[in-house]
PDB file of N, CA and C in Angstrom:
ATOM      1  N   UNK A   1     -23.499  -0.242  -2.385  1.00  0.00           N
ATOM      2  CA  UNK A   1     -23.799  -0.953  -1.149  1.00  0.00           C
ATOM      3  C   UNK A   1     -22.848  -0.478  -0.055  1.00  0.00           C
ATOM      4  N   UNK A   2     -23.233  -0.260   0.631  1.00  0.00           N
ATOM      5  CA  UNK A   2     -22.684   0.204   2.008  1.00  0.00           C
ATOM      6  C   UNK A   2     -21.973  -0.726   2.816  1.00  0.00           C
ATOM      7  N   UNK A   3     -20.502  -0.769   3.279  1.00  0.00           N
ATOM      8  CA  UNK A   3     -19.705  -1.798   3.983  1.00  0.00           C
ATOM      9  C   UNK A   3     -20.567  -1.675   5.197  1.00  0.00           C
ATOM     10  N   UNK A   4     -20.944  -2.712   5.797  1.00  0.00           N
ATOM     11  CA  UNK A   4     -21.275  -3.121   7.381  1.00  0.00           C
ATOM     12  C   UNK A   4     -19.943  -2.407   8.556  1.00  0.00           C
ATOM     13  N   UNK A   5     -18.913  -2.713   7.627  1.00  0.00           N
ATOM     14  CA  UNK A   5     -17.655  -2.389   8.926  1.00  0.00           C
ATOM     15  C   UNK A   5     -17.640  -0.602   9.094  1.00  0.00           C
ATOM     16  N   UNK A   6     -18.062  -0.017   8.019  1.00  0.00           N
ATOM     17  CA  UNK A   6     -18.193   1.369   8.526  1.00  0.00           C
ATOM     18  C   UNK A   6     -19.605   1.730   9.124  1.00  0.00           C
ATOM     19  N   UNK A   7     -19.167   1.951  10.400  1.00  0.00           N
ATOM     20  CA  UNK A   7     -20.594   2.736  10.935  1.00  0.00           C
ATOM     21  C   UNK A   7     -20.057   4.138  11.281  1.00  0.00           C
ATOM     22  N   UNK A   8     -21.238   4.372  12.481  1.00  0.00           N
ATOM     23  CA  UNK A   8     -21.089   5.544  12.607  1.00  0.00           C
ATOM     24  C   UNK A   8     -20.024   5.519  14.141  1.00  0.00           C
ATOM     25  N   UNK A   9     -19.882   4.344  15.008  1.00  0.00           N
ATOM     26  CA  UNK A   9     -18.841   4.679  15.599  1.00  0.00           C
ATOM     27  C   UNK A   9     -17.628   4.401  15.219  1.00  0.00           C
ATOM     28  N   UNK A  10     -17.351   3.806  14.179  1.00  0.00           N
ATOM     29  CA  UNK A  10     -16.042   3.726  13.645  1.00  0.00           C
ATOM     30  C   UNK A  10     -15.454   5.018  13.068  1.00  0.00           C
ATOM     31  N   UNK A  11     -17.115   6.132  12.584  1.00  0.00           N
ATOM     32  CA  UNK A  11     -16.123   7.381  11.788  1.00  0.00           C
ATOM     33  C   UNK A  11     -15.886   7.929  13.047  1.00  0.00           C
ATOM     34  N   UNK A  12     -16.456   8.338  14.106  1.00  0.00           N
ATOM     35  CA  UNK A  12     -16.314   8.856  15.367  1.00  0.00           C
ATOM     36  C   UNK A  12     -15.009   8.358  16.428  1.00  0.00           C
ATOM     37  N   UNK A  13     -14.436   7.126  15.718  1.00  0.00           N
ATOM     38  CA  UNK A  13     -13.229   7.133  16.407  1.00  0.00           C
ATOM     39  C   UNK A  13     -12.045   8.212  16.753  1.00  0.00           C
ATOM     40  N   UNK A  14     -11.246   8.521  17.796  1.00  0.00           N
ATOM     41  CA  UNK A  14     -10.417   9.052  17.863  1.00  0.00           C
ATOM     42  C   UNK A  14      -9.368   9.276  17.205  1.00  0.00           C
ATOM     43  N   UNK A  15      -8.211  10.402  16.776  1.00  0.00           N
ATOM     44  CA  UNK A  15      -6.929   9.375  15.916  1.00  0.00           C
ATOM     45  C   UNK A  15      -6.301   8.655  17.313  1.00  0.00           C
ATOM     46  N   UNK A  16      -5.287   7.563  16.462  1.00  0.00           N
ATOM     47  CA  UNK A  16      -4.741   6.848  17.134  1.00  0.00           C
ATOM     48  C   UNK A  16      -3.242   6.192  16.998  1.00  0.00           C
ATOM     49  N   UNK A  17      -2.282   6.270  17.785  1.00  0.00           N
ATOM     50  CA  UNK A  17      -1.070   5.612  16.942  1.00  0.00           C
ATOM     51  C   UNK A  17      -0.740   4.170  17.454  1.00  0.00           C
ATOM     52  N   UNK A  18      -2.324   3.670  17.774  1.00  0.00           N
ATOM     53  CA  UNK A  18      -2.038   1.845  17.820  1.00  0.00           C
ATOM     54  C   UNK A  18      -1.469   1.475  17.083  1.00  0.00           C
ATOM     55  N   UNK A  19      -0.888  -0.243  16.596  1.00  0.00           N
ATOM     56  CA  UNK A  19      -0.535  -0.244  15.194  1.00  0.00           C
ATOM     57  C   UNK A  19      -1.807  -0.874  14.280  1.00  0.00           C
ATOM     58  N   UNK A  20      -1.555  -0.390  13.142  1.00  0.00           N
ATOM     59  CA  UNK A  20      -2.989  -1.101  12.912  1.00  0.00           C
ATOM     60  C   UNK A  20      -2.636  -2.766  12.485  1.00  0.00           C
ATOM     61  N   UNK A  21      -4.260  -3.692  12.810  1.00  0.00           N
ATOM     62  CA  UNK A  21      -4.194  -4.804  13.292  1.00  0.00           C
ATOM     63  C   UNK A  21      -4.397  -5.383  11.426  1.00  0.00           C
ATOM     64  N   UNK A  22      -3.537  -6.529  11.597  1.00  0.00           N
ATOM     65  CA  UNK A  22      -3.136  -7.040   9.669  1.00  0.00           C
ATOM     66  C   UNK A  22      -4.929  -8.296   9.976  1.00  0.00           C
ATOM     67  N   UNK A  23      -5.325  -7.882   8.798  1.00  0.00           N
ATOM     68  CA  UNK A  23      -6.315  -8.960   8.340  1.00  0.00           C
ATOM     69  C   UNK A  23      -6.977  -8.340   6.951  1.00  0.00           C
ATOM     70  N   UNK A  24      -8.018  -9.304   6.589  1.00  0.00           N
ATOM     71  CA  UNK A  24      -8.704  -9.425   5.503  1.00  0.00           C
ATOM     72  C   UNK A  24      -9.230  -7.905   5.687  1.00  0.00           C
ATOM     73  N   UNK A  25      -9.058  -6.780   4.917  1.00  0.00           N
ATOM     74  CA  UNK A  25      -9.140  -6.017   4.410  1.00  0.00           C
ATOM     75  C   UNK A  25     -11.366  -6.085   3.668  1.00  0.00           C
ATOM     76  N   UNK A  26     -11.989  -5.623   3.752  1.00  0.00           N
ATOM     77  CA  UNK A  26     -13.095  -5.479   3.042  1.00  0.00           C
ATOM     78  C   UNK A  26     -13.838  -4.161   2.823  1.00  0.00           C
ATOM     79  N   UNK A  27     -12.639  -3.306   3.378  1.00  0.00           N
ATOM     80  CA  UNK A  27     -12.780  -1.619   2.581  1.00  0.00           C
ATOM     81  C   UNK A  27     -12.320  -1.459   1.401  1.00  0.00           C
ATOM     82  N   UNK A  28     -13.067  -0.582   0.313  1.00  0.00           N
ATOM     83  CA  UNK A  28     -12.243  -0.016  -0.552  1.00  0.00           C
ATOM     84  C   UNK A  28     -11.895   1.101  -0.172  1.00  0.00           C
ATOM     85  N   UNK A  29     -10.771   1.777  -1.456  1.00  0.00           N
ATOM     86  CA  UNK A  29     -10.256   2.752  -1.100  1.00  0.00           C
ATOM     87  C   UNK A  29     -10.838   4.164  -0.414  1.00  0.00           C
ATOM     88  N   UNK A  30     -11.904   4.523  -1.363  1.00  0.00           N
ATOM     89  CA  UNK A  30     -12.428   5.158  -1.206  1.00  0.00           C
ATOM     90  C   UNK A  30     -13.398   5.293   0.241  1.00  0.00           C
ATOM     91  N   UNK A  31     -13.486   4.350   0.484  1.00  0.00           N
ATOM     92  CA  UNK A  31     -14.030   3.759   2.027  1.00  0.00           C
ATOM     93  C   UNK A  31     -13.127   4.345   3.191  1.00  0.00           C
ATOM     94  N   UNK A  32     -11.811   3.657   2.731  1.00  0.00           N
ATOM     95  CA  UNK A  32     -10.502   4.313   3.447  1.00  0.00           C
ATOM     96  C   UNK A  32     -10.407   5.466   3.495  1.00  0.00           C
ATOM     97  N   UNK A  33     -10.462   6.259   2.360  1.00  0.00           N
ATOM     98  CA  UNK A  33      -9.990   7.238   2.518  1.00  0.00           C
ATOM     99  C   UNK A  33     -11.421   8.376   3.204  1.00  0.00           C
ATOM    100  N   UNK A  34     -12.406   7.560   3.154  1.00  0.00           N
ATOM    101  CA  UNK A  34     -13.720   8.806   3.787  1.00  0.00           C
ATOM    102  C   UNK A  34     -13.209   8.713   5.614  1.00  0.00           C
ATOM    103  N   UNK A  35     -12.968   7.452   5.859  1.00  0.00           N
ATOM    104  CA  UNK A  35     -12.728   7.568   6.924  1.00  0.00           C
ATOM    105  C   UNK A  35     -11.271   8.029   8.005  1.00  0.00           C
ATOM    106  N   UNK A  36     -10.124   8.526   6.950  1.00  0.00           N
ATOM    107  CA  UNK A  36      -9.400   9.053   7.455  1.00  0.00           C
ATOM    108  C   UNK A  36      -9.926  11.234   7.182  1.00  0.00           C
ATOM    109  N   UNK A  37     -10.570  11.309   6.492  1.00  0.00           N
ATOM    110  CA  UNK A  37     -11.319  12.322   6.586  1.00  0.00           C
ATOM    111  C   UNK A  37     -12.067  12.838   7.221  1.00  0.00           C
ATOM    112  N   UNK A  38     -13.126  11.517   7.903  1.00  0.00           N
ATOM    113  CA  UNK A  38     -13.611  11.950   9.030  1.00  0.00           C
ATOM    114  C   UNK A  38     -12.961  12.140  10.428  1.00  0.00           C
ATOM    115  N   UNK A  39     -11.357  11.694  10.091  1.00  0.00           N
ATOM    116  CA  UNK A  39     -10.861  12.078  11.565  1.00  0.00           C
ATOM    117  C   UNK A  39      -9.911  13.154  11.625  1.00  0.00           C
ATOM    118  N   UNK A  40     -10.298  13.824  10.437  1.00  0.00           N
ATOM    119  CA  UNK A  40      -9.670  15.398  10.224  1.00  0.00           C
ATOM    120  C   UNK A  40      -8.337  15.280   8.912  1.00  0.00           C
ATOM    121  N   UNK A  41      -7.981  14.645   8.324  1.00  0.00           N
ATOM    122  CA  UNK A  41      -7.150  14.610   7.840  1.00  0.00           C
ATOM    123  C   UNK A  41      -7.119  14.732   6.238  1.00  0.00           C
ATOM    124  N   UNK A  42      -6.557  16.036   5.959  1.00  0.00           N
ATOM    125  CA  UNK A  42      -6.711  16.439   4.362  1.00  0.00           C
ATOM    126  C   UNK A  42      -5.198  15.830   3.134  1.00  0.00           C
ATOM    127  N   UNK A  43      -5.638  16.598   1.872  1.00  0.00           N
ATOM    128  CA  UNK A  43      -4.433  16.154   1.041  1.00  0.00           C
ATOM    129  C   UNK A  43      -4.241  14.700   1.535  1.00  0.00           C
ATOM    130  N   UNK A  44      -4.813  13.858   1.108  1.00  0.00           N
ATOM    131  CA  UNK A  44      -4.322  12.554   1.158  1.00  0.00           C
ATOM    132  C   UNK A  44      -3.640  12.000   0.473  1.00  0.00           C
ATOM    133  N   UNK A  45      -3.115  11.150   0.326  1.00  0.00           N
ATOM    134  CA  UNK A  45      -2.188  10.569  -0.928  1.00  0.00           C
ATOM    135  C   UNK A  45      -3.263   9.539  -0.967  1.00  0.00           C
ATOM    136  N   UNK A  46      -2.758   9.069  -2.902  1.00  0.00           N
ATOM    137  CA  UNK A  46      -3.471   7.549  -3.036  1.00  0.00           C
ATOM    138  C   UNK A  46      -3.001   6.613  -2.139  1.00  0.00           C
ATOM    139  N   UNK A  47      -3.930   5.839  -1.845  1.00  0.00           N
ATOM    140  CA  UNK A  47      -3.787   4.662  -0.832  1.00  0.00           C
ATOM    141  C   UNK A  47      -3.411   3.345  -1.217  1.00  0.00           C
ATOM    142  N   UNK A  48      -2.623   2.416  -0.411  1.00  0.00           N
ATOM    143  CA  UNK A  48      -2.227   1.269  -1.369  1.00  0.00           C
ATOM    144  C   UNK A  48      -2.435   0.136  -0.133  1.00  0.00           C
ATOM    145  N   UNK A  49      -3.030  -0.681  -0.412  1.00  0.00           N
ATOM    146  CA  UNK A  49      -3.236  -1.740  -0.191  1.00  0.00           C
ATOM    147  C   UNK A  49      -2.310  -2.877   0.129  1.00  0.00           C
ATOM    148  N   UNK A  50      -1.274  -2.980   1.463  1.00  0.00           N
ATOM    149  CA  UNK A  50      -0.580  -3.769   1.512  1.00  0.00           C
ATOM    150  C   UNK A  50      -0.662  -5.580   1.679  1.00  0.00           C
ATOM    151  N   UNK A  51      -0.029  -6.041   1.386  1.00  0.00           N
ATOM    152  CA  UNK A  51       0.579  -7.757   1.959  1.00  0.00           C
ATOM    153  C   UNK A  51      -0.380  -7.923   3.030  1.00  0.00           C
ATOM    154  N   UNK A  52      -0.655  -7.357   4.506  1.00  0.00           N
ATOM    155  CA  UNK A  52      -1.540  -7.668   5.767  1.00  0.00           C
ATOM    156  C   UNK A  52      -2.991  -7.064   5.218  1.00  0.00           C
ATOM    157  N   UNK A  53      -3.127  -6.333   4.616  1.00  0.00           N
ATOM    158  CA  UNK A  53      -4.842  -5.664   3.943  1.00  0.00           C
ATOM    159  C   UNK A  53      -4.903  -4.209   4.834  1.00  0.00           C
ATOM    160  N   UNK A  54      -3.405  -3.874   4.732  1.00  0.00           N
ATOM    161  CA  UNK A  54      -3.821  -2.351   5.554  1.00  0.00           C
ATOM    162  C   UNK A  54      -3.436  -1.289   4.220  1.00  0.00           C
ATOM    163  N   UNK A  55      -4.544  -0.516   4.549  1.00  0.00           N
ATOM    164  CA  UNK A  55      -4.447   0.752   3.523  1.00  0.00           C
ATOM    165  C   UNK A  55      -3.140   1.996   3.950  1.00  0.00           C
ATOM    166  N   UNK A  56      -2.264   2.189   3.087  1.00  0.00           N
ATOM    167  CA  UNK A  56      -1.531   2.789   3.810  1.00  0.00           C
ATOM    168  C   UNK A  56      -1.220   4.059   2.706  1.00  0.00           C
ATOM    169  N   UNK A  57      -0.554   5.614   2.989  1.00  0.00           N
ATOM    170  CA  UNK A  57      -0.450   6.738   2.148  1.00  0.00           C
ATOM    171  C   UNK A  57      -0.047   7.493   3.420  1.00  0.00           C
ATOM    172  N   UNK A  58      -0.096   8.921   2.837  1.00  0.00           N
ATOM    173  CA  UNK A  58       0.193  10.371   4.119  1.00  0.00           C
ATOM    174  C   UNK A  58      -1.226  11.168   3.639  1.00  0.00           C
ATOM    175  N   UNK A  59      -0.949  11.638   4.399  1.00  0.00           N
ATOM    176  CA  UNK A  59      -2.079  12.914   4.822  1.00  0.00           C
ATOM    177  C   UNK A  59      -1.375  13.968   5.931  1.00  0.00           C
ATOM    178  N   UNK A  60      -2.399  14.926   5.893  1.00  0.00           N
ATOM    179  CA  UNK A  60      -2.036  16.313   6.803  1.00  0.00           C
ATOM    180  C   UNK A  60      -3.173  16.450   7.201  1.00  0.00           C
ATOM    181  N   UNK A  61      -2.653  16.558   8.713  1.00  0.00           N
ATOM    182  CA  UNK A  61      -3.329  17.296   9.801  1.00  0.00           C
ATOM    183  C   UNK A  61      -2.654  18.458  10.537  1.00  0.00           C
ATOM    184  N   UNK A  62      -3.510  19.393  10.088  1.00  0.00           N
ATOM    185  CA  UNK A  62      -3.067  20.716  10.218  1.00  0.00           C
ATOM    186  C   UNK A  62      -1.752  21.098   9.088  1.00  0.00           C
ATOM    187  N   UNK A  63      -0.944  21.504  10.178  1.00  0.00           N
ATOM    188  CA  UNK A  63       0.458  21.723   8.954  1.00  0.00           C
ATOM    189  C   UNK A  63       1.141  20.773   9.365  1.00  0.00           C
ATOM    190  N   UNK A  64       1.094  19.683   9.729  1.00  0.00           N
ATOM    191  CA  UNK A  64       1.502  18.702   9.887  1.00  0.00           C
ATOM    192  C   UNK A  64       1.715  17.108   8.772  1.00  0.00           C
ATOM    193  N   UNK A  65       2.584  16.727   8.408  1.00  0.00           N
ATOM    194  CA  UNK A  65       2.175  15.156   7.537  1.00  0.00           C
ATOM    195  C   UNK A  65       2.480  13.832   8.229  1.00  0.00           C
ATOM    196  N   UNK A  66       1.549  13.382   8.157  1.00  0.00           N
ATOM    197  CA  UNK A  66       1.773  11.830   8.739  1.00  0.00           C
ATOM    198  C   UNK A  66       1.179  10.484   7.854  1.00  0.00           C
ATOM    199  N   UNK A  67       1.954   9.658   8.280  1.00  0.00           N
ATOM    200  CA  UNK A  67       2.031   7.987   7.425  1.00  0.00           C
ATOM    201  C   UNK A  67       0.781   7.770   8.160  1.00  0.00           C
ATOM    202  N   UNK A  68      -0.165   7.747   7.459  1.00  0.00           N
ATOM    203  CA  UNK A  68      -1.346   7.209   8.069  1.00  0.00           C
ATOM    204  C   UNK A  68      -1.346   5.830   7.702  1.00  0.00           C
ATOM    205  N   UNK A  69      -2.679   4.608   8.342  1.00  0.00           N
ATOM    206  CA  UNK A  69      -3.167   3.612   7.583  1.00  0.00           C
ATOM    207  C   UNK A  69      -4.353   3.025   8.204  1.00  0.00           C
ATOM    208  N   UNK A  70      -5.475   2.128   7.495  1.00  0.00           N
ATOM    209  CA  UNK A  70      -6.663   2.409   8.231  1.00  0.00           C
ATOM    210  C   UNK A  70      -6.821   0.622   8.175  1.00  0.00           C
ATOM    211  N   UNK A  71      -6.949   0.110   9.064  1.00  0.00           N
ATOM    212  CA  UNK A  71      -6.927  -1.601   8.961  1.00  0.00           C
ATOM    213  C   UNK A  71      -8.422  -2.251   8.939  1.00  0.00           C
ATOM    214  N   UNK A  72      -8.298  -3.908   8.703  1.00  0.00           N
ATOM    215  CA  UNK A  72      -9.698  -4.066   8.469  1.00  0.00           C
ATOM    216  C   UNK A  72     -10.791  -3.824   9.298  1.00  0.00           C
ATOM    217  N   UNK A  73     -10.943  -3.544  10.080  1.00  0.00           N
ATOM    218  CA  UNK A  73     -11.508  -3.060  11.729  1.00  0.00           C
ATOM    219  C   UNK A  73     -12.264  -1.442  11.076  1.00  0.00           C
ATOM    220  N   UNK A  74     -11.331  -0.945  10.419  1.00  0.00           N
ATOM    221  CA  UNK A  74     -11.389   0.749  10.452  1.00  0.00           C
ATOM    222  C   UNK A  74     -11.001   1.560  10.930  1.00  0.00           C
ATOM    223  N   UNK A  75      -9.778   0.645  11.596  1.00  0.00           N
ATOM    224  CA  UNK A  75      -8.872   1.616  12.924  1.00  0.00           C
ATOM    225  C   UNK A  75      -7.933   2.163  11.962  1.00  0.00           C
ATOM    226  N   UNK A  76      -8.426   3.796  12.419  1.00  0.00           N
ATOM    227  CA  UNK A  76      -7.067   5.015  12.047  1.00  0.00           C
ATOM    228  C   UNK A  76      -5.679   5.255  12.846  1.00  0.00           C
ATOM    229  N   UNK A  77      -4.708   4.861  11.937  1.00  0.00           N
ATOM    230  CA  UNK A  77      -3.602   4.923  12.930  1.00  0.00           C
ATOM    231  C   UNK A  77      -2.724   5.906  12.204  1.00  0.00           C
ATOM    232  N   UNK A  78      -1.718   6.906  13.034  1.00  0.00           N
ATOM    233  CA  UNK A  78      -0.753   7.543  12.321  1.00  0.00           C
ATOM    234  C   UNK A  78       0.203   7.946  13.196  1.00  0.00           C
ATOM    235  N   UNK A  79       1.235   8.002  12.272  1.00  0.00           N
ATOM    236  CA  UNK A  79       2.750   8.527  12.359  1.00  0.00           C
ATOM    237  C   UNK A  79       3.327   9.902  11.971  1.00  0.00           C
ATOM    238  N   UNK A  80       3.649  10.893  12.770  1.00  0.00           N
ATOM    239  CA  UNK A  80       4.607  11.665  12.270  1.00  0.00           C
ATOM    240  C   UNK A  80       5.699  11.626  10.998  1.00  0.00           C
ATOM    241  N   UNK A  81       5.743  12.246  10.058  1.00  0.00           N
ATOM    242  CA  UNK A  81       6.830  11.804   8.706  1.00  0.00           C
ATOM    243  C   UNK A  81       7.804  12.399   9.310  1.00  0.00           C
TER     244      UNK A  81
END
């Protein structure tokens, strides 16, 4: 079954280094992690599920690594490591 919270403008979001916003979580991982993929970002680490319901790990963009995390919304946010 397909989450409602992923559409197609959520994969089309920009990256972003808002912070991401803490709530009820209703992605799985794998959910998470398609959608930090669709905003370019490879080698992911497993993702973990914090205390606020934000998915959090690293990834690379380009030759670059950053603390990504994707909140219940679907907002991609990241950090420079």
């Amino acid at each position: 079954m397909q989450n409602p919270a992923v559409t197609e403008s959520t994969k089309s979001q920009a990256k972003t280094t808002t912070p991401p916003l803490p709530g009820a979580n209703s992605f799985a991982e794998g959910q998470a992690r398609k959608l930090l993929e669709s905003q370019g970002y490879a080698e992911i680490s497993p993702l973990v599920n914090d205390s606020q319901g934000i998915w959090r790990g690293t990834a690379m963009s380009g030759s670059r690594k950053f603390h990504v995390s994707v909140d219940y919304k679907g907002n991609v946010s990241a950090t420079p490591e």
